[in-house]
Protein backbone atom coordinates (compact mmCIF):
# COMPACT_ATOMS: atom_id res chain seq x y z
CA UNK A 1 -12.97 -3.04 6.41
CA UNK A 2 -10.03 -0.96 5.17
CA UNK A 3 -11.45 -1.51 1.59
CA UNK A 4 -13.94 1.02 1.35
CA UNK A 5 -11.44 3.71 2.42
CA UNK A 6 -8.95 2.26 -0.26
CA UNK A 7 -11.63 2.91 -3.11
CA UNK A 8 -12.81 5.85 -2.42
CA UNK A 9 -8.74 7.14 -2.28
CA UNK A 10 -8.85 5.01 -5.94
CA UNK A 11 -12.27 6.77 -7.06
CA UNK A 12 -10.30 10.86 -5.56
CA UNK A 13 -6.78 9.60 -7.63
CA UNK A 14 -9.04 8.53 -10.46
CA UNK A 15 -10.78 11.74 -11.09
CA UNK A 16 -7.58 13.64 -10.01
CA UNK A 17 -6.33 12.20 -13.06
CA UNK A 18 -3.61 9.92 -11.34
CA UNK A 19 -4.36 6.85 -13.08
CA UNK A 20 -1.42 4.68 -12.15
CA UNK A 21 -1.47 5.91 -8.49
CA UNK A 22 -5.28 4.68 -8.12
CA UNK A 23 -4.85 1.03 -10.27
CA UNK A 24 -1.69 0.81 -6.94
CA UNK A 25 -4.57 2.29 -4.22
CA UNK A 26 -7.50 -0.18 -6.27
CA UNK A 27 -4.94 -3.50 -6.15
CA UNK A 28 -4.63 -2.85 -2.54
CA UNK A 29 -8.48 -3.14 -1.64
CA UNK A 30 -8.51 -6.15 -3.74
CA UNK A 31 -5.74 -7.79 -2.38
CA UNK A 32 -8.37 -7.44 1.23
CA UNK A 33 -11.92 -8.53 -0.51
CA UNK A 34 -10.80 -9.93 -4.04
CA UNK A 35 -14.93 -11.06 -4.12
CA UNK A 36 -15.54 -6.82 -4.10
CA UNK A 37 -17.37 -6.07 -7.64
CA UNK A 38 -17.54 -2.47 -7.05
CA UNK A 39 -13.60 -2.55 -6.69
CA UNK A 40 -13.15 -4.86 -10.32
CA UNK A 41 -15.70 -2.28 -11.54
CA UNK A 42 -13.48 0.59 -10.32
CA UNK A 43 -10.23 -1.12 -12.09
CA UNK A 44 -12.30 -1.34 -15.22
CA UNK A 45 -13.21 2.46 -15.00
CA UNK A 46 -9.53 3.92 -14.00
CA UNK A 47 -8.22 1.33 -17.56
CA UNK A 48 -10.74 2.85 -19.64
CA UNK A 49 -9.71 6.18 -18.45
CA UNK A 50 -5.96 5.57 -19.41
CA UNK A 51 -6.99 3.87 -22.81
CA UNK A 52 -8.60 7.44 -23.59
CA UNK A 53 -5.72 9.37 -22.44
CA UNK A 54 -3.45 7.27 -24.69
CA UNK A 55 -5.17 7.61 -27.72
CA UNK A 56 -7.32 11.25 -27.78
CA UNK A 57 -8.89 10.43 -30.95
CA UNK A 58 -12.00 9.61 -31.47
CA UNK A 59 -12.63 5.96 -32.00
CA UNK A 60 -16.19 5.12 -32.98
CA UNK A 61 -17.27 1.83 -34.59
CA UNK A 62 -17.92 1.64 -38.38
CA UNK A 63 -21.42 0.03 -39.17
CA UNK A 64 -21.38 -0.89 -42.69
């Protein structure tokens, strides 16, 4: 069960703002339960989190 302890270092990296260093801690726990949701859901979070880094502005959908 060493991937709970893996995500939660992913979920303290992520909010530290070390994005690359929690996607390394996040592929770890999945390479130990690849079935984990909460761990995909996790990845998911940290890429949206570097997408918004890389571009600051604000991107909205147009409805026409």
């Amino acid at each position: 069960m060493k991937d709970i302890p893996l995500l939660s270092l992913a979920n303290i990296l992520h909010r530290g703002g070390m994005y690359n260093d929690a996607l390394i801690v996040t592929n770890m726990a999945l390479e130990i339960s690849p079935k984990f949701v909460v761990i995909h859901f996790t990845m998911a979070n940290i890429y949206v989190s570097k997408v918004r880094l890389a571009f600051p502005t604000n991107l909205q959908l147009q409805i026409t």
